[in-house]
Protein backbone atom coordinates (compact mmCIF):
# COMPACT_ATOMS: atom_id res chain seq x y z
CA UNK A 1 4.96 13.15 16.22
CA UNK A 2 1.25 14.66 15.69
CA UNK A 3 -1.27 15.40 18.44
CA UNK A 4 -3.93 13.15 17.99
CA UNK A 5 -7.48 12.47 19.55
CA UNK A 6 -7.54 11.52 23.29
CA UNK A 7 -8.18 8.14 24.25
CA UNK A 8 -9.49 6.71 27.52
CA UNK A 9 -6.62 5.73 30.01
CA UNK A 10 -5.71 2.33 30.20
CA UNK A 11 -3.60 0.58 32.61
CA UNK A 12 -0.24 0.30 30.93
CA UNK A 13 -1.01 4.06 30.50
CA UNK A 14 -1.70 4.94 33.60
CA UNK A 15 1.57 2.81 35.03
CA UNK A 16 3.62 4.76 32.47
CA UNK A 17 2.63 7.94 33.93
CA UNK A 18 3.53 6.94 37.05
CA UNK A 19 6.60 6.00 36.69
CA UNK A 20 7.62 9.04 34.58
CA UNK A 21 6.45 11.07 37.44
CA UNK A 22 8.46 9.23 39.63
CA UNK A 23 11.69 9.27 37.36
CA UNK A 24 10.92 13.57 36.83
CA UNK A 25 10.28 13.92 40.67
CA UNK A 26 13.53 11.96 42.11
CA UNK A 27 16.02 12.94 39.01
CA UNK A 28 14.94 16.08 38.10
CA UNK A 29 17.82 18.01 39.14
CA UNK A 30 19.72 15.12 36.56
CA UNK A 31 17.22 15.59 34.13
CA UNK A 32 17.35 19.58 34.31
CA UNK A 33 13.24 19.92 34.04
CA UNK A 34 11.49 21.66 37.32
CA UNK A 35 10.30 19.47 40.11
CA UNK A 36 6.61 18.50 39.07
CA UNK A 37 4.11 20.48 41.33
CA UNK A 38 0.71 18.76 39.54
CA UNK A 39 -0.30 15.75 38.53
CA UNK A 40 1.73 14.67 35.54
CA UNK A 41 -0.04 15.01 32.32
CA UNK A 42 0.07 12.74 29.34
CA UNK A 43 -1.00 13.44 26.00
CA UNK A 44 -1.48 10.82 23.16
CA UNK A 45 1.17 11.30 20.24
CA UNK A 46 0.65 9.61 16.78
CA UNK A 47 2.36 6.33 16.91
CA UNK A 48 4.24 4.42 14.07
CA UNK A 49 3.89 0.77 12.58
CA UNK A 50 5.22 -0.80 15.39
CA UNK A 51 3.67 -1.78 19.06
CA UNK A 52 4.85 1.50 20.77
CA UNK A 53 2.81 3.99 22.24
CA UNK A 54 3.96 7.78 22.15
CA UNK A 55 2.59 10.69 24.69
CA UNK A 56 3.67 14.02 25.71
CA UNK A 57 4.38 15.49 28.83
CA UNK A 58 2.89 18.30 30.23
CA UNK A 59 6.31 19.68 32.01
CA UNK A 60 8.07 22.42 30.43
CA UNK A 61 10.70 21.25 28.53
CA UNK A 62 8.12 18.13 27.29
CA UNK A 63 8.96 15.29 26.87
CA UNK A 64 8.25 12.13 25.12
CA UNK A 65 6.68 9.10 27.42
CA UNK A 66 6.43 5.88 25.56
CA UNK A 67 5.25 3.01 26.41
CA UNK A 68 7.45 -0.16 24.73
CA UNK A 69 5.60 -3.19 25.95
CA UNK A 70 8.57 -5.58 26.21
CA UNK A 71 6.79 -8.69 25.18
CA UNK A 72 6.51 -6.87 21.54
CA UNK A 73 9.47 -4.30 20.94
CA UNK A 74 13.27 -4.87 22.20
CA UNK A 75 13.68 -1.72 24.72
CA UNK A 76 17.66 -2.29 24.74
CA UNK A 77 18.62 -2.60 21.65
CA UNK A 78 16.52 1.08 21.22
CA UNK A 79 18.21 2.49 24.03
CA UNK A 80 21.98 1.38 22.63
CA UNK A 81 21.05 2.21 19.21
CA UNK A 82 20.31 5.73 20.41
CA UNK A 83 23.16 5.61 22.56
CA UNK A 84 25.71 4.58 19.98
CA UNK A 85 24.25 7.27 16.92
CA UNK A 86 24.44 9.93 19.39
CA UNK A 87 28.10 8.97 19.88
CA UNK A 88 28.53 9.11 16.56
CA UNK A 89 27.15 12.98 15.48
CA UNK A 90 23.29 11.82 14.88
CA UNK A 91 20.53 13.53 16.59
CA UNK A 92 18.73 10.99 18.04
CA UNK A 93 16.45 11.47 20.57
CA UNK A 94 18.26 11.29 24.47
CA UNK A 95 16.91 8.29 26.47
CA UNK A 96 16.34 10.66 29.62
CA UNK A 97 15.49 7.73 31.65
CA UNK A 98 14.59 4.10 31.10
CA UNK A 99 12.66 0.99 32.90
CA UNK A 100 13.69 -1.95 31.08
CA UNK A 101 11.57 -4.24 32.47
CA UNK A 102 8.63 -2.93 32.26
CA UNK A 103 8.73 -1.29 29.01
CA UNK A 104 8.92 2.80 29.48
CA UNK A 105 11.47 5.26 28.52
CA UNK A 106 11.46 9.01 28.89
CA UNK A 107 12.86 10.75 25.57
CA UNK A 108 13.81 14.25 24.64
CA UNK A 109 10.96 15.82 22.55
CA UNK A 110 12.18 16.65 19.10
CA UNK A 111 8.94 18.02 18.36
CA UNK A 112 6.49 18.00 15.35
CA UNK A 113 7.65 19.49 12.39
CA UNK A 114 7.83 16.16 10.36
CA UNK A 115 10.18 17.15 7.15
CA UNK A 116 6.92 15.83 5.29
CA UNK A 117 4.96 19.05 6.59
CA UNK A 118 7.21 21.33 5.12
CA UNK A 119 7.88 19.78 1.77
CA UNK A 120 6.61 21.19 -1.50
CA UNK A 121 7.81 22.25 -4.97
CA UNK A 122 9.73 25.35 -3.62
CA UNK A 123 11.77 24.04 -0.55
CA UNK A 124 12.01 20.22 -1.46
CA UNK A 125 15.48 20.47 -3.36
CA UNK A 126 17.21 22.25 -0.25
CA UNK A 127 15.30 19.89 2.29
CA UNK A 128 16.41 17.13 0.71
CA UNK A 129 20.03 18.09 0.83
CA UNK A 130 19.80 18.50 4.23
CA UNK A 131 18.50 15.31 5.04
CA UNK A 132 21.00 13.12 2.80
CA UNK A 133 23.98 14.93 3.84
CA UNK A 134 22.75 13.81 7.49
CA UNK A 135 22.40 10.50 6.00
CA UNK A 136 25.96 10.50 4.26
CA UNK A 137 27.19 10.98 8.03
CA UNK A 138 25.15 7.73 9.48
CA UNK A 139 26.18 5.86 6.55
CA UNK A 140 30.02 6.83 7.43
CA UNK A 141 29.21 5.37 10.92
CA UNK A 142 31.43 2.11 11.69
CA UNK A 143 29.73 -1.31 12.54
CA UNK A 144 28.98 -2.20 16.19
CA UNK A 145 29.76 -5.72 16.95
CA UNK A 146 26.29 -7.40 17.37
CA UNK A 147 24.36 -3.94 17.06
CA UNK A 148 23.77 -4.00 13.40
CA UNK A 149 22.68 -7.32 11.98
CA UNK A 150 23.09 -8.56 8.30
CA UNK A 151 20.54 -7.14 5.94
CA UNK A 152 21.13 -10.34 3.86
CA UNK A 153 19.26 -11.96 1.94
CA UNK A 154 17.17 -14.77 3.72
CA UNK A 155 15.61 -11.01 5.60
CA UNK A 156 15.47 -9.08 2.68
CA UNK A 157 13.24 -12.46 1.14
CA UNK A 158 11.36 -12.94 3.73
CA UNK A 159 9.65 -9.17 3.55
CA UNK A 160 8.97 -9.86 0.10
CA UNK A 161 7.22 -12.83 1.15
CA UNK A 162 5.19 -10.09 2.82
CA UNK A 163 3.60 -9.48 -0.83
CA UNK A 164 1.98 -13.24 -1.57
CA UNK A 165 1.27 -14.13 2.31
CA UNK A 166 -0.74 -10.73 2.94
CA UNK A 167 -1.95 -9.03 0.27
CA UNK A 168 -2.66 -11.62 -2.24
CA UNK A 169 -4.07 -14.39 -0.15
CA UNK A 170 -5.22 -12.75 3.01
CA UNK A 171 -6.36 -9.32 1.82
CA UNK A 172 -7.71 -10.43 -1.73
CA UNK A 173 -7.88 -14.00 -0.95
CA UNK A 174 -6.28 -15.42 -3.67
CA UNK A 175 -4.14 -18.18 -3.96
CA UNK A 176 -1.46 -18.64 -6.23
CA UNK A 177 -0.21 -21.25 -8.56
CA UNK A 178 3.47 -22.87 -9.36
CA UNK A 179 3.82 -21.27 -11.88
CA UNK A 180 3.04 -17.77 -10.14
CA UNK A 181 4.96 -18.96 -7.31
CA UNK A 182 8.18 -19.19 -9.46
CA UNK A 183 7.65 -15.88 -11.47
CA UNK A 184 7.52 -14.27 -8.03
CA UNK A 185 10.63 -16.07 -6.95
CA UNK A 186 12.47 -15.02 -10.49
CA UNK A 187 11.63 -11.78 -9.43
CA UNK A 188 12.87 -11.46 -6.02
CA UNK A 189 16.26 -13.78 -7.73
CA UNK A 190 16.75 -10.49 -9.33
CA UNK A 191 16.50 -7.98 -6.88
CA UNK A 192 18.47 -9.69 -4.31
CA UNK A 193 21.50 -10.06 -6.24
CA UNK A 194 21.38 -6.81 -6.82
CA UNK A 195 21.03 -5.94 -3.39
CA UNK A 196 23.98 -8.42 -2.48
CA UNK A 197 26.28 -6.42 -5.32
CA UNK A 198 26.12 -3.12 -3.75
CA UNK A 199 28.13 -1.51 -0.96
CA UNK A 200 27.22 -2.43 2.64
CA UNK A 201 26.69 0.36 5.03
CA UNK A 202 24.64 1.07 8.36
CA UNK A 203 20.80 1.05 6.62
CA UNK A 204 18.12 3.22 8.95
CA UNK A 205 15.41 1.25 6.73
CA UNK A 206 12.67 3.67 7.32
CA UNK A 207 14.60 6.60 6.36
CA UNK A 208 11.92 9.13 5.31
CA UNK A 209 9.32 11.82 5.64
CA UNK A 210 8.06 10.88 8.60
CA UNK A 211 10.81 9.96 10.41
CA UNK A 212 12.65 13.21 9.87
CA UNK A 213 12.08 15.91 11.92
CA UNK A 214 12.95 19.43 11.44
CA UNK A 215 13.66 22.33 14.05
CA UNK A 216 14.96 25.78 13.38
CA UNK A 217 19.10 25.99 13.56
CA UNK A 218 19.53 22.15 14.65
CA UNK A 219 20.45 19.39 12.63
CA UNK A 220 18.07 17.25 11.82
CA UNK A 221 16.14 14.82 14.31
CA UNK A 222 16.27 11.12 13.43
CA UNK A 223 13.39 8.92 14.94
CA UNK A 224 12.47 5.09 14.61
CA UNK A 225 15.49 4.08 14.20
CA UNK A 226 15.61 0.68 16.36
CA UNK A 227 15.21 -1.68 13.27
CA UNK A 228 18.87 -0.30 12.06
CA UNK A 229 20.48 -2.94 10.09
CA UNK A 230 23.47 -3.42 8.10
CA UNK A 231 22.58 -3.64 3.97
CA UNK A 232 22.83 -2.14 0.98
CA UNK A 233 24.06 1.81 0.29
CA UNK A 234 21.07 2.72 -1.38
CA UNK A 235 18.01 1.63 0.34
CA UNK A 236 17.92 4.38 2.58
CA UNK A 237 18.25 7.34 -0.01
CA UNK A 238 15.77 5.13 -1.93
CA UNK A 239 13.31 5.01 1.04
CA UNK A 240 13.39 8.89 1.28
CA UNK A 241 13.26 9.73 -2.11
CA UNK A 242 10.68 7.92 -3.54
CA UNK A 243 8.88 7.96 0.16
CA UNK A 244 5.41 6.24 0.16
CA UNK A 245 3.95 9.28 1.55
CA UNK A 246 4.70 12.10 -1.31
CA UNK A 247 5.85 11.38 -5.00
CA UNK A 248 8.00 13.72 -6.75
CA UNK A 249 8.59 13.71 -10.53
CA UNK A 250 10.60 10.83 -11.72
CA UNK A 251 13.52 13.07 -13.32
CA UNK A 252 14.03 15.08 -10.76
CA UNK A 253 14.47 11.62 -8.19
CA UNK A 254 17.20 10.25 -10.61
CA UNK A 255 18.36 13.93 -10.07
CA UNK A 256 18.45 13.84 -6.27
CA UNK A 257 20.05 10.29 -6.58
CA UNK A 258 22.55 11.18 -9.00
CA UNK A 259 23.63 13.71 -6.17
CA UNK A 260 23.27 11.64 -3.63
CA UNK A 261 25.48 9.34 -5.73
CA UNK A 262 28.35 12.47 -6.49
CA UNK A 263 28.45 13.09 -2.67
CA UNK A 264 28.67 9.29 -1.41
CA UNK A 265 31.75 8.71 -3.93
CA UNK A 266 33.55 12.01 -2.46
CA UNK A 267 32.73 10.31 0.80
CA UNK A 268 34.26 7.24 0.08
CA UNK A 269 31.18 5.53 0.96
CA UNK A 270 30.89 3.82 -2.45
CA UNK A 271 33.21 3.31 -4.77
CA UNK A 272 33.02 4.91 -8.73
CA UNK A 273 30.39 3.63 -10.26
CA UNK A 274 28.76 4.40 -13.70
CA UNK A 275 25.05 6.88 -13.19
CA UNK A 276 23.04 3.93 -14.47
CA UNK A 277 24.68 1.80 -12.41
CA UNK A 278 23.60 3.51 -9.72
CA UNK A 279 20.52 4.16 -11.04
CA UNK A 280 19.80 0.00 -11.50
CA UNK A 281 20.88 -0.31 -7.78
CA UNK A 282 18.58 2.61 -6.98
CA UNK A 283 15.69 1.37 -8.56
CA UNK A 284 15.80 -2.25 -7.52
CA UNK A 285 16.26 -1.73 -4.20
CA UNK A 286 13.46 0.69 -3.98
CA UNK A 287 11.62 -2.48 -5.88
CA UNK A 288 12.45 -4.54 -3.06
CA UNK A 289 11.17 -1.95 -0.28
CA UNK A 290 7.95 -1.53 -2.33
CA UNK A 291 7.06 -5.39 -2.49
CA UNK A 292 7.70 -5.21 1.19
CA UNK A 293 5.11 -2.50 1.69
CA UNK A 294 2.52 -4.01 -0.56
CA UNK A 295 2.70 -6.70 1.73
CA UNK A 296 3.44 -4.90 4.89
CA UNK A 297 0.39 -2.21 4.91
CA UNK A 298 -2.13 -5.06 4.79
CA UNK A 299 -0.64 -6.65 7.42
CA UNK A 300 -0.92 -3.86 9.57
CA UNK A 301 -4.49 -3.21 8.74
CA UNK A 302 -5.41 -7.02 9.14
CA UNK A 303 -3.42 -8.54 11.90
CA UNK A 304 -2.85 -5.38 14.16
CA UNK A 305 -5.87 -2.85 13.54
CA UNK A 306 -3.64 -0.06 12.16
CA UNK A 307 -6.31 1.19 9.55
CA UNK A 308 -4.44 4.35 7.99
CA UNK A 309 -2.23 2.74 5.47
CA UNK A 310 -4.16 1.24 3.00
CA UNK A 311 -4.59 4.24 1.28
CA UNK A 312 -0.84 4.75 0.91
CA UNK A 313 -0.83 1.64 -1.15
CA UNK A 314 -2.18 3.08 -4.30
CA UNK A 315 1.40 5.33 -4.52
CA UNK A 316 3.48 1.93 -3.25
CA UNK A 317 1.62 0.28 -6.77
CA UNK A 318 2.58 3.47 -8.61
CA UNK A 319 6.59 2.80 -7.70
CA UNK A 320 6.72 -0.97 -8.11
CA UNK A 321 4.96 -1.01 -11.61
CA UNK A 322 6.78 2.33 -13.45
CA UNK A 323 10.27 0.46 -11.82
CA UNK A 324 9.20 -2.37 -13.22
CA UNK A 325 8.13 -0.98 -16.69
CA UNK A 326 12.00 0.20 -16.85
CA UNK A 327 13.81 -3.17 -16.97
CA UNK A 328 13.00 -6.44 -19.02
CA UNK A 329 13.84 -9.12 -16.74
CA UNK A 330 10.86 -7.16 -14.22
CA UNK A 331 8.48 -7.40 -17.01
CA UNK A 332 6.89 -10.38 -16.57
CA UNK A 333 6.10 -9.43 -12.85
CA UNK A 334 4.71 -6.22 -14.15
CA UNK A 335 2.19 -7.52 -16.74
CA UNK A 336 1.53 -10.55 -14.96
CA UNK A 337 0.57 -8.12 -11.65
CA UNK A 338 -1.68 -5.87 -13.57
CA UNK A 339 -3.59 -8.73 -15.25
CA UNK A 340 -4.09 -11.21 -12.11
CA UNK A 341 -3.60 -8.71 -9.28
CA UNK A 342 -4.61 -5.26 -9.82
CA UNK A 343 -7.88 -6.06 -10.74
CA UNK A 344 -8.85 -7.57 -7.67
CA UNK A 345 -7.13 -4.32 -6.08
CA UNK A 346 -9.38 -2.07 -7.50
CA UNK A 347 -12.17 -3.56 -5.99
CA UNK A 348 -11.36 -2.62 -2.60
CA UNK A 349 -13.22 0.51 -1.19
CA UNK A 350 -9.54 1.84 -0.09
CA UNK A 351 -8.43 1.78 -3.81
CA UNK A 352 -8.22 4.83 -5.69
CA UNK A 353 -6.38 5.17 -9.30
CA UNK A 354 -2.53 4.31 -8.94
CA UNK A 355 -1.69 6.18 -12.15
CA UNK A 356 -2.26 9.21 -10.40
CA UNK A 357 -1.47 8.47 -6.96
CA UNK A 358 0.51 10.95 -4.80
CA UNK A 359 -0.17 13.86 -7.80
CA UNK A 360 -1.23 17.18 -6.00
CA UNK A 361 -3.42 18.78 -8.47
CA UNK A 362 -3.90 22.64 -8.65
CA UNK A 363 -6.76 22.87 -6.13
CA UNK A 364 -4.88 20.91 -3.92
CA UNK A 365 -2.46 22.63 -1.17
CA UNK A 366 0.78 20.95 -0.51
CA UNK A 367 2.30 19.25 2.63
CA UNK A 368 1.83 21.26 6.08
């Protein structure tokens, strides 16, 4: 989580400081931090796409304060999520102390170093086998009863949905015809059977750069992880590896997946399977997730004011068309998106050339 610029207190701000002060002066014996001798201090953090606010504390060890309005985000199944991958060898962050009702929690601080900061060409290969070996241990993690629900594929539809309702008719305002209508529902036909054919496993679903954080001799720190479902093998290593924040070269991804692939058959996580195989299950799962985002970043932008992801959507059109490109029966999708859709895309002021989206060119520094 990134510092960020300071803005003016509000009241559910203000509550959540008090109460954290509260919950550091009475438990802080319990919570091994010093008694507070000041006014507690708060500092904004950078949030994520969901309705949760993130802040600092200004005690030594800091802490994270968040603010979890319970009207909007489900406080208790985070705090047993956490609870349960902790159990089970991931580093999570601890839920130091938690008000249910009113929406707060107190977290340890796993700090800043977002693997996305220290990814380039040099360290990426041994970054990334850090990160999916921890993700070959949460994948060997057993089902909860009632913690992990079905990623099936009435949920895995209706985020594709995402793509029609919110970027084609609300952010371009088009509508679409029958017969677009059913070539979009081929499409997702497709993807969802392959989605249904592949091994089921505990799915992080935003398993990536962001969401990854790194500190010196510690395993690796796994955040926003309270949408955990139970789906298909591949969409996490998918989410990570071709991440809609940084693009890597598209050998060396079938590379990393490949890998990925040896290492989850030693595991017995998936059964042999034949490299393109994998690969199809690879792809069209990161298909699916990409649909999902096309539709997802608008609706961010237009329904809750997040305004910093629409530029990420140039790389997200990048993915879904040279996946597409690969296989015949996503074709049709393909050329019928760049002749109805992407033209209207490049009008918008956001836009910039998906061809060479997420490309670092020589002038350019890398990821810090």
């Amino acid at each position: 989580m990134n510092e960020c610029v300071t803005q003016a207190p509000d009241e559910r701000r203000e509550a959540l400081r008090q109460w954290a002060a509260r919950a550091l002066q009475s438990g802080h014996e319990v919570l091994r931090v010093p008694p507070l001798e000041n006014v507690l201090g708060l500092s904004p953090l950078s949030g994520d796409a969901g309705f949760r606010r993130y802040f600092r504390t200004d005690t030594t060890p800091a802490l994270i304060a968040v603010d979890s309005p319970p009207s909007r985000t489900n406080i208790n199944r985070f705090v047993a999520l956490a609870d349960y991958l902790r159990r089970h060898g991931i580093h999570t962050p601890l839920v130091i102390a938690a008000d249910i009702e009113h929406g707060y929690m107190l977290l340890e601080d796993l700090g800043d170093t977002q693997l996305l900061r220290m990814l380039n060409s040099d360290s990426a290969t041994g970054l990334y086998a850090e990160v999916i070996n921890e993700l070959l241990c949460l994948q060997q993690i057993p089902r909860a009863e009632g913690l992990f629900p079905p990623y099936n594929r009435e949920l895995l539809h209706m985020e594709m949905s995402l793509l029609p309702e919110w970027l084609i008719g609300k952010l371009l305002g088009r509508e679409l015809s029958a017969e677009e209508h059913q070539l979009l529902e081929r499409t997702f036909a497709h993807l969802l059977d392959s989605a249904s054919s592949q091994p089921q496993v505990l799915v992080h679903r935003d398993y990536h750069s962001r969401n990854l954080m790194l500190r010196n001799g510690e395993r690796p720190g796994v955040v926003d992880f309270q949408d955990a479902v139970w789906g298909p093998v591949t969409y996490d290593v998918v989410s990570l590896l071709r991440d809609c924040y940084i693009r890597w070269p598209q050998e060396q991804v079938e590379n990393w997946a490949l890998a990925y692939a040896s290492s989850a058959i030693d595991a017995g996580i998936i059964p042999e399977v034949a490299p393109e195989t994998f690969l199809r299950w690879f792809d069209w799962i990161g298909l699916q997730r990409h649909l999902k985002v096309l539709g997802l970043f608008p609706r961010l932008y237009l329904r809750d004011g997040k305004h910093g992801y629409l530029p990420d959507l140039p790389l997200v059109i990048r993915y879904t068309l040279e996946v597409s490109d690969k296989y015949p029966e996503m074709q049709p999708f393909a050329d019928w998106f760049r002749a109805e859709i992407l033209p209207l895309i490049e009008q918008q002021d956001w836009y910039r050339d998906y061809r060479t989206a997420g490309e670092r060119r020589s002038t350019e520094t890398e990821p810090s």
